[in-house]
Protein backbone atom coordinates (compact mmCIF):
# COMPACT_ATOMS: atom_id res chain seq x y z
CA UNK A 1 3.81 -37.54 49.99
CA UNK A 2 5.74 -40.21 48.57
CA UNK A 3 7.57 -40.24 44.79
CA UNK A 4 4.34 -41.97 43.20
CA UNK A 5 1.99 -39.23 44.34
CA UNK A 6 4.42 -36.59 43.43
CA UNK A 7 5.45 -37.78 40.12
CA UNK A 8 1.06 -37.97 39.54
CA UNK A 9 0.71 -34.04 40.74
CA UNK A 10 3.23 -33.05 38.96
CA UNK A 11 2.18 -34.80 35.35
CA UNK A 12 -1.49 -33.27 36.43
CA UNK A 13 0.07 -29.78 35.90
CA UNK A 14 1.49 -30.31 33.07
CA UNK A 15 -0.87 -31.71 31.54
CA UNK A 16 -3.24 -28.74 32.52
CA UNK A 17 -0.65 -26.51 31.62
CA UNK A 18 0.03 -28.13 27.96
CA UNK A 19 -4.12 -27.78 27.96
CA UNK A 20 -3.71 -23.80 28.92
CA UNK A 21 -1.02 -23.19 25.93
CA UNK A 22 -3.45 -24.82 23.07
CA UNK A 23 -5.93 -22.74 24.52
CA UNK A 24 -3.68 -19.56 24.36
CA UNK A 25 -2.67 -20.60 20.99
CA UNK A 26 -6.34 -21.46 19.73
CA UNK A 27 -7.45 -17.79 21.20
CA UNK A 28 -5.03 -15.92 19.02
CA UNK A 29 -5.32 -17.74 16.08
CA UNK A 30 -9.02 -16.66 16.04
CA UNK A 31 -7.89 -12.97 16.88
CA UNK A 32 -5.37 -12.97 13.67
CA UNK A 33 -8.13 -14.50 12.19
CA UNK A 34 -10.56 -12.07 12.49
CA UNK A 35 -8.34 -9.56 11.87
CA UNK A 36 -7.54 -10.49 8.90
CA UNK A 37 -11.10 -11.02 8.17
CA UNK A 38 -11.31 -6.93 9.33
CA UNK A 39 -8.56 -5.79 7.10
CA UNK A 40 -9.62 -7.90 4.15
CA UNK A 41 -13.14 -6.48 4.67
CA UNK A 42 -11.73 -2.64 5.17
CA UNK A 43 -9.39 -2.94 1.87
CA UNK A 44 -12.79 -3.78 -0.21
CA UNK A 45 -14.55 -0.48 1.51
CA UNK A 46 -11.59 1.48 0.62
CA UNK A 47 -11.50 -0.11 -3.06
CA UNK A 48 -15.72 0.95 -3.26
CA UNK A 49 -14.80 4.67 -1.68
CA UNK A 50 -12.03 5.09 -3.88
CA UNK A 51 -14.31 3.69 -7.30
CA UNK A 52 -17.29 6.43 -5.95
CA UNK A 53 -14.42 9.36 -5.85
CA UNK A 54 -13.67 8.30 -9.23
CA UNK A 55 -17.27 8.02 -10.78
CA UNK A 56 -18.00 11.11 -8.88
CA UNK A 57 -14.99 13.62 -9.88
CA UNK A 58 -15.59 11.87 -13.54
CA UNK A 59 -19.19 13.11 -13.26
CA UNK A 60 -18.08 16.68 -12.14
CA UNK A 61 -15.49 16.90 -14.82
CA UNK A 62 -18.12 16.34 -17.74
CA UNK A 63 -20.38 18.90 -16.55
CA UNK A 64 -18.75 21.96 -17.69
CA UNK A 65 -19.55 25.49 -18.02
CA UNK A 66 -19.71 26.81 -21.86
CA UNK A 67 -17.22 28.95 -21.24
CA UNK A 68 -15.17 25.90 -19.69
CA UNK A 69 -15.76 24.56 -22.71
CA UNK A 70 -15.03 27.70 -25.10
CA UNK A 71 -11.48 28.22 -23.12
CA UNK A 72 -10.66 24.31 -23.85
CA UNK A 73 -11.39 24.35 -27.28
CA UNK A 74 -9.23 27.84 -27.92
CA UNK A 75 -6.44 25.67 -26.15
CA UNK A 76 -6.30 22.87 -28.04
CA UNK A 77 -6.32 24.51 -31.35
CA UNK A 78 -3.15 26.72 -30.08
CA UNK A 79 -1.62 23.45 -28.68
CA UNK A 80 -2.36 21.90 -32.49
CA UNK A 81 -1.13 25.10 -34.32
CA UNK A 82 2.03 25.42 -32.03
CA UNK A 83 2.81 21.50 -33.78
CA UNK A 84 1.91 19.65 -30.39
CA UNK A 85 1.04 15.82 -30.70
CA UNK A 86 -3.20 15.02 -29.93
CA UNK A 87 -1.83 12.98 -27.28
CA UNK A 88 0.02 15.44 -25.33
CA UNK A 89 -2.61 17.45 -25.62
CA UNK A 90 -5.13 14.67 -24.32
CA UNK A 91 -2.67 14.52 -21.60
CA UNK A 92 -2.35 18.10 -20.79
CA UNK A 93 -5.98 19.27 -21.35
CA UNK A 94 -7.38 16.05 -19.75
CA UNK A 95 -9.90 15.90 -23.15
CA UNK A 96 -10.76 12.62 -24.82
CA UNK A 97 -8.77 12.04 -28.16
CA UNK A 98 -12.12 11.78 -30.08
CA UNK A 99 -13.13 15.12 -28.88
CA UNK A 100 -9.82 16.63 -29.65
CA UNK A 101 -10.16 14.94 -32.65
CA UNK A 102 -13.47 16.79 -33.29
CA UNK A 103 -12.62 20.20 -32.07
CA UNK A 104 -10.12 19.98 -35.00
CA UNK A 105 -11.82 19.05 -37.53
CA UNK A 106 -14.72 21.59 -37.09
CA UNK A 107 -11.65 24.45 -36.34
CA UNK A 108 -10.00 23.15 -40.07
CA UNK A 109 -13.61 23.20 -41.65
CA UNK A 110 -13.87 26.81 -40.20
CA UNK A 111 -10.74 27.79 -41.59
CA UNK A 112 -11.05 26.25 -44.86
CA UNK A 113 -14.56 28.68 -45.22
């Protein structure tokens, strides 16, 4: 083989071998692609579970039992009485203010009789 034909072969491989590395390149770029595609796609699922836990433990917290009920009531108005703030005891009874608020109002109406 003379110089020529060597100096040819050898610019054929690396020409196929420049050709193999945009490949490889090409290949994974579509993988991290789609990956992120995956993850992007999972994160939104996880956002829609984490809404329906919500919704749902929301909906299970407003169905209470009267006596539920009774036992909240008789613990905000010792919470009020004992000089507590309505919004620490929003925050520890896990009440609305505007029911507090109500609770109160038909306790000091009671009282008043």
């Amino acid at each position: 083989m003379t110089a020529n034909e060597l100096q040819v072969t050898f610019s054929l491989f690396s020409f196929v071998g420049v050709i193999g590395i945009l490949f490889y390149i090409t290949l994974n770029q579509e993988k991290v692609d789609n990956q992120a595609e995956m993850v992007e796609t999972l994160e939104d699922k996880v956002d829609s579970l984490q809404n329906y836990v919500y919704e749902l433990e929301e909906r299970l917290n407003s169905i209470k039992t009267p006596t539920q009920d009774d036992q909240i009531k008789k613990q905000i108005i010792e919470m009020y009485e004992d000089g507590k703030e309505v919004l620490l005891i929003e925050n520890t009874v896990n009440v609305p203010r505007a029911k507090i608020e109500m609770v109160l109002k038909f306790h000091k109406l009671q009282v008043e009789r």
